[in-house]
C-alpha atoms as a PDB file:
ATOM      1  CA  UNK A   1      10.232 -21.142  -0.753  1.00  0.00           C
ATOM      2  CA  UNK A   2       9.838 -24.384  -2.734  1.00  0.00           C
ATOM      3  CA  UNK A   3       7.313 -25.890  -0.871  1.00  0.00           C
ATOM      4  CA  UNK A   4       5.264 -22.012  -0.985  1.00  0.00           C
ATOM      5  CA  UNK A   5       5.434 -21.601  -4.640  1.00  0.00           C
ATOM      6  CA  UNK A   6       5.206 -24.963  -6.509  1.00  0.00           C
ATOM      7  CA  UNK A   7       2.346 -25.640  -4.256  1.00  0.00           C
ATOM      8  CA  UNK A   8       0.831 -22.314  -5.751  1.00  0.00           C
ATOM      9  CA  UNK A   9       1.690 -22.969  -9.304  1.00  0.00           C
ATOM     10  CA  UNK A  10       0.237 -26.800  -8.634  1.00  0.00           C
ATOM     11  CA  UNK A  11      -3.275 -25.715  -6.905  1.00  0.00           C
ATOM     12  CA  UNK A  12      -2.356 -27.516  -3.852  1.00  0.00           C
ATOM     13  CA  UNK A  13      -1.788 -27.070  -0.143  1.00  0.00           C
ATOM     14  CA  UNK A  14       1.845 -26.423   0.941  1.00  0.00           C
ATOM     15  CA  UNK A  15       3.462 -29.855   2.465  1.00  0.00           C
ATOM     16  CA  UNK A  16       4.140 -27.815   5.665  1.00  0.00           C
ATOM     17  CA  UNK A  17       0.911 -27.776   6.722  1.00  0.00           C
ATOM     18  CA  UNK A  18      -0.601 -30.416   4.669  1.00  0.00           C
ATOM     19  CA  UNK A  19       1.375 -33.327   5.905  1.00  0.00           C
ATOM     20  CA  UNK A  20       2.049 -32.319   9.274  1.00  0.00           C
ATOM     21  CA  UNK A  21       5.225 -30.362   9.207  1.00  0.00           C
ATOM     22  CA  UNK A  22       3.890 -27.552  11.206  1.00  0.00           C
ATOM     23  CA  UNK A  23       3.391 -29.359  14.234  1.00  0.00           C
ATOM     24  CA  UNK A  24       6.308 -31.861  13.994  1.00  0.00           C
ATOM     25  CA  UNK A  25       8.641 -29.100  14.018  1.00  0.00           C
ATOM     26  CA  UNK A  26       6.821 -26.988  16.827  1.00  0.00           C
ATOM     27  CA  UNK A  27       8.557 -23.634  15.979  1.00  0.00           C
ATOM     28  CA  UNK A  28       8.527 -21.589  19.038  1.00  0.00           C
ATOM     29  CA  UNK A  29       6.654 -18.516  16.953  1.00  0.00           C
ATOM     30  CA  UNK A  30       3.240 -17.193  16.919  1.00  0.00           C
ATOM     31  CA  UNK A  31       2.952 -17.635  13.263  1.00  0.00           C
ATOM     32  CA  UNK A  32       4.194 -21.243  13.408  1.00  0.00           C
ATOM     33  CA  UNK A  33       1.687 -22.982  10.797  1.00  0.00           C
ATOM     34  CA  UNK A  34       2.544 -19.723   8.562  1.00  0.00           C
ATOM     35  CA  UNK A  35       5.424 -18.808   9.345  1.00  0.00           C
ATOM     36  CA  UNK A  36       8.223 -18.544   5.932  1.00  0.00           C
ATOM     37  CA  UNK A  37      11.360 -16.440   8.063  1.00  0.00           C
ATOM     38  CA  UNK A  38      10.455 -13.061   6.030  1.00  0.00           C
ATOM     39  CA  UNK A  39       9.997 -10.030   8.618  1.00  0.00           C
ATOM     40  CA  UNK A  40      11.290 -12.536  11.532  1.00  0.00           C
ATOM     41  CA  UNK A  41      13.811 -10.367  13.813  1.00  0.00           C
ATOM     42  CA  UNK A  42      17.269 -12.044  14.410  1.00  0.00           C
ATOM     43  CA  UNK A  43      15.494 -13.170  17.725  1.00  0.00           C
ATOM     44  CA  UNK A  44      12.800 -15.116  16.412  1.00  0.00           C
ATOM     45  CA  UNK A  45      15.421 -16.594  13.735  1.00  0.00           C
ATOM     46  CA  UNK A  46      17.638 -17.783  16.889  1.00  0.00           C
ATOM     47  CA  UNK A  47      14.947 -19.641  18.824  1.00  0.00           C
ATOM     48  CA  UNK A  48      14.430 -22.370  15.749  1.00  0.00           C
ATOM     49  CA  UNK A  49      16.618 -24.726  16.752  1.00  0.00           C
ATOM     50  CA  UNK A  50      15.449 -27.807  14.359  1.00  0.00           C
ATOM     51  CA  UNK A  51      17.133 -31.073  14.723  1.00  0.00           C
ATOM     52  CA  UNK A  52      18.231 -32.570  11.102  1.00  0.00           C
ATOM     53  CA  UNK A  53      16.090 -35.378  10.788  1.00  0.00           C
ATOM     54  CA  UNK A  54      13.041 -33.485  10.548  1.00  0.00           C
ATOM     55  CA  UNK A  55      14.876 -31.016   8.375  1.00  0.00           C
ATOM     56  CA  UNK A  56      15.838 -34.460   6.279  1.00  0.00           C
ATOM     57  CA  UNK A  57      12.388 -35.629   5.788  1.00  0.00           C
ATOM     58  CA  UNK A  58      10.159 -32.189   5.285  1.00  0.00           C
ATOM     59  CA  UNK A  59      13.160 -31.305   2.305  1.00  0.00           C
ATOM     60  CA  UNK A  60      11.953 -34.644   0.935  1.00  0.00           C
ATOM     61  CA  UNK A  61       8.992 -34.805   1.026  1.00  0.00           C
ATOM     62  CA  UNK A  62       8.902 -31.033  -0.545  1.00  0.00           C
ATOM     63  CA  UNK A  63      10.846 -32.902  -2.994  1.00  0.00           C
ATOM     64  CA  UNK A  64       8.548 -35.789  -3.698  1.00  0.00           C
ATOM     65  CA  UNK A  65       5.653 -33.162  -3.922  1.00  0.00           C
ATOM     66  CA  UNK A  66       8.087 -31.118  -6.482  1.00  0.00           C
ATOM     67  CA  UNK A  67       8.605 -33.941  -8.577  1.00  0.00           C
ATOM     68  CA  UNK A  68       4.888 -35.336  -9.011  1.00  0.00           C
ATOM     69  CA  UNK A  69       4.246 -31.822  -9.948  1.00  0.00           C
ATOM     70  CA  UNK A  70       6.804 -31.425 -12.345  1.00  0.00           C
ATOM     71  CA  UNK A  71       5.893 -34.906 -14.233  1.00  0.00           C
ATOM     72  CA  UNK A  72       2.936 -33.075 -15.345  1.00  0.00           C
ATOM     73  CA  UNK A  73       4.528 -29.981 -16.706  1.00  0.00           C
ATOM     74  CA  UNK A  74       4.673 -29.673 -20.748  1.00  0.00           C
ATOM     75  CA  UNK A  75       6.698 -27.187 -22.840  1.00  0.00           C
ATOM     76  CA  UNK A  76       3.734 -25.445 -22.963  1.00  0.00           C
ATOM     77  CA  UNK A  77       2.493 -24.488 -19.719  1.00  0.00           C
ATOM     78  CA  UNK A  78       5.782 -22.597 -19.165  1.00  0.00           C
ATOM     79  CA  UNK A  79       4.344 -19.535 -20.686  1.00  0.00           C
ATOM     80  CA  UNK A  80       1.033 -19.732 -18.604  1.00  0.00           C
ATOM     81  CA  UNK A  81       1.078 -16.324 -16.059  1.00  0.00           C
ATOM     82  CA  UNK A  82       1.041 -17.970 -12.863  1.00  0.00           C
ATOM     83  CA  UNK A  83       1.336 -13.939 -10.415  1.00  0.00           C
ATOM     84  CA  UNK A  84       0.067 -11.079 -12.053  1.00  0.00           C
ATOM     85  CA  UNK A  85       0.979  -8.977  -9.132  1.00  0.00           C
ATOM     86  CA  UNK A  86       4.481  -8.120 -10.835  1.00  0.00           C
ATOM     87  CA  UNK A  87       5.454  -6.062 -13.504  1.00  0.00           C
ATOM     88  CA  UNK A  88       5.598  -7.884 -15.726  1.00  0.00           C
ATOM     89  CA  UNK A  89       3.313 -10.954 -14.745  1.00  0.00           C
ATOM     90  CA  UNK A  90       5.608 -14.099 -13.666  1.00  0.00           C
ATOM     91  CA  UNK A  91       5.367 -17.069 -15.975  1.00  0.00           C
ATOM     92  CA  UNK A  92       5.410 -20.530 -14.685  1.00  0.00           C
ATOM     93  CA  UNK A  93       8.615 -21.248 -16.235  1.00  0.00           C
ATOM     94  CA  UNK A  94       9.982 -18.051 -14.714  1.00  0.00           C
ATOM     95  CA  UNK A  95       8.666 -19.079 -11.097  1.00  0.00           C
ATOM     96  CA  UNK A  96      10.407 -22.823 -11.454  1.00  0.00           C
ATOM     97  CA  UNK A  97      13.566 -20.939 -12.803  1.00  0.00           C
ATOM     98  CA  UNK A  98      13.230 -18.362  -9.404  1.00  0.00           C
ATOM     99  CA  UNK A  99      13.048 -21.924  -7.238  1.00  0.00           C
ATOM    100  CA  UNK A 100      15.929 -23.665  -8.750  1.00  0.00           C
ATOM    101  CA  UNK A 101      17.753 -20.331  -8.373  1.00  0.00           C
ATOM    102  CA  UNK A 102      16.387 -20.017  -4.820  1.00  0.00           C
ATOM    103  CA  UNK A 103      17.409 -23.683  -3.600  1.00  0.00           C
ATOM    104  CA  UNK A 104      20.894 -23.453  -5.380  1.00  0.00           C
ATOM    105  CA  UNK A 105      22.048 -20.512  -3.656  1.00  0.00           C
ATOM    106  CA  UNK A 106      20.746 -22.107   0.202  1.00  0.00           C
ATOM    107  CA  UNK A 107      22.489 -24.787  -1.056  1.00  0.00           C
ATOM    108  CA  UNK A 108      26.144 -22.558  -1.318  1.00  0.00           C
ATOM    109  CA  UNK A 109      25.410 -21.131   1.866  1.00  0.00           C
ATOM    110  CA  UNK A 110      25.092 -24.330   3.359  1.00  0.00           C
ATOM    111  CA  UNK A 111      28.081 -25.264   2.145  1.00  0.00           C
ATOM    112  CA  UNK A 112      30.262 -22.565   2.798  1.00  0.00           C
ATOM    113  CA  UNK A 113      28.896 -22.674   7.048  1.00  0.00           C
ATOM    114  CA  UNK A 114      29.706 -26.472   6.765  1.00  0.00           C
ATOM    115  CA  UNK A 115      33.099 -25.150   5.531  1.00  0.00           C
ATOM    116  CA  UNK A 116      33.620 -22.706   8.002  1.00  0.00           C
ATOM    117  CA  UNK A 117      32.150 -25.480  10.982  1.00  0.00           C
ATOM    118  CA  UNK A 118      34.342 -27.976   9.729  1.00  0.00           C
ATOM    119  CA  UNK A 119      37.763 -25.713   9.754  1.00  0.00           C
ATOM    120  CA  UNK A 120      37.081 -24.150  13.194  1.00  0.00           C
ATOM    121  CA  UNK A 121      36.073 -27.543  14.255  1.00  0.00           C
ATOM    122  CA  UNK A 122      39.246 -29.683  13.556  1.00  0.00           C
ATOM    123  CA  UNK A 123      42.375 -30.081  15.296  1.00  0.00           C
ATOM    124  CA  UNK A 124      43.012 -33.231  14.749  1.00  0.00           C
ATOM    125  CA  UNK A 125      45.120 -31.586  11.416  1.00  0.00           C
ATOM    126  CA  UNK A 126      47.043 -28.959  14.035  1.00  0.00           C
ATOM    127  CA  UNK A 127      47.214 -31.078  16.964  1.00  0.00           C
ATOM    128  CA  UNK A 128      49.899 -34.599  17.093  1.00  0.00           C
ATOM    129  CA  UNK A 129      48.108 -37.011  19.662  1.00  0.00           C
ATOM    130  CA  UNK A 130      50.738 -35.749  22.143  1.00  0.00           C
ATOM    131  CA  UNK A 131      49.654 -32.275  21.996  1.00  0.00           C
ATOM    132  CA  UNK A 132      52.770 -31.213  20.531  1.00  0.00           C
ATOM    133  CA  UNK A 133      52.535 -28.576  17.939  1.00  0.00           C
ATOM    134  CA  UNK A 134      54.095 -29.767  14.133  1.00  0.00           C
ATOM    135  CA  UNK A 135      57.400 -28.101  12.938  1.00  0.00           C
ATOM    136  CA  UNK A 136      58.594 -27.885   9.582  1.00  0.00           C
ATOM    137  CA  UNK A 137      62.311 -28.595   9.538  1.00  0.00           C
ATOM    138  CA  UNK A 138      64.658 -25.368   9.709  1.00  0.00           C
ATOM    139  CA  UNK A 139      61.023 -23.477  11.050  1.00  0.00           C
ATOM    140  CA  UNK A 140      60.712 -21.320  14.678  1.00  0.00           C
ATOM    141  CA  UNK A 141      57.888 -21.260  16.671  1.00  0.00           C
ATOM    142  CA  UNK A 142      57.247 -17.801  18.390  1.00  0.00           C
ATOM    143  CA  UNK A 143      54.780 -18.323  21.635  1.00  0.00           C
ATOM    144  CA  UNK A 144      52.899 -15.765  22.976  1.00  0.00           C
ATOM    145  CA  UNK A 145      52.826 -15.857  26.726  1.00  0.00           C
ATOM    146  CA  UNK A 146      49.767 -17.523  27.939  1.00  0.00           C
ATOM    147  CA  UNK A 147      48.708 -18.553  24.339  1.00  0.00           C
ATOM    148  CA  UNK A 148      48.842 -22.303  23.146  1.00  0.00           C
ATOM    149  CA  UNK A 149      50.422 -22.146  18.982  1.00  0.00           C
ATOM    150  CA  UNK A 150      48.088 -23.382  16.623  1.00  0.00           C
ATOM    151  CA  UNK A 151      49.559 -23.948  13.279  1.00  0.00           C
ATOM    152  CA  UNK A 152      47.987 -24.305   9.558  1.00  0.00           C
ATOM    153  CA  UNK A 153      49.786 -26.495   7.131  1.00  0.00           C
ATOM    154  CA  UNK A 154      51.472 -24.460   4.919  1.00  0.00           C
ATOM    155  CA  UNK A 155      51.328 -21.125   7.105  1.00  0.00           C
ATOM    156  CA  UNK A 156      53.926 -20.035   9.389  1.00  0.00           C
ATOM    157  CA  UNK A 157      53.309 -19.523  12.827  1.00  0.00           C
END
C-alpha cells in the first residue's frame, strides 16, 4: 500500500514496476505487474512464496522512494485533496496518516506470527540435551500413553 499511494500523491510510477520488482519477484499470478493481494482467493495468496531478501530490498527501496518524497512535503500541502472519490475528499495529510497507520499495523502482525513461529519453534527451553523432560522439585509428571511431556516454565504438566 505504501509504494501504491505515495507514488500517487508524488506523480510517479510505483517502485514495483518502475525498478523492476515485478519481475524479480515473479509472482505466480496473472496480474503479477498489478497485482496488490485485494480480491486474491486464499489460493492465489498461498502460491507467493517470496524469499526475504527480495522482500528486504523492494521494502527499501519503497522506503528510499518514501523518503525523497516526503523531503519535499511542507505544512502546507497537507490540506491539498489528493482522491476525490470519497466522501469527504482525502487530504494528503490524511493519505500519509492512512500509510503510517497501514504499515504499523503489518508491522504487529508480523510480529505477533514471529511470536507465534518462534514459541512453536523452540525446544531447546523444554527439552535438556538428554531429552529428559525438566522437573520442578516436589512436582509429578503425568504421561499419557504414547505421548512424549512437553513442559512450559512455569506451567504444570
Amino acid at each position: 500500500m505504501q509504494d501504491d499511494h505515495v507514488s500517487e500523491v508524488a506523480g510517479t510510477e510505483h517502485a514495483w514496476t518502475a525498478d523492476g520488482w515485478a519481475d524479480r519477484f515473479a509472482l505466480p499470478l496473472p496480474d503479477a505487474a498489478t497485482a496488490t493481494g485485494y480480491g486474491h482467493t486464499p489460493g492465489d495468496v498461498a502460491a507467493v512464496r517470496p524469499t526475504a531478501q527480495p522482500l528486504r530490498g523492494y521494502l527499501a527501496a519503497v522506503t528510499e522512494r518514501t523518503t525523497a518524497y516526503l523531503r519535499t512535503v511542507g505544512p502546507d500541502d497537507l490540506d491539498q485533496v489528493v482522491d476525490e472519490r470519497w466522501d469527504p475528499p482525502v487530504t494528503l495529510g490524511v493519505r500519509l496518516v492512512s500509510v503510517v497507520d497501514d504499515d504499523a499495523q503489518h508491522t504487529g502482525q508480523a510480529a505477533l506470527l514471529r511470536g507465534v513461529l518462534e514459541r512453536s519453534c523452540d525446544r531447546s527451553v523444554r527439552r535438556r540435551p538428554d531429552r529428559s523432560v525438566r522437573r520442578r522439585p516436589g512436582r509429578s509428571v503425568r504421561r499419557r500413553p504414547g505421548r512424549s511431556v512437553r513442559r512450559r516454565p512455569g506451567r504444570s504438566v
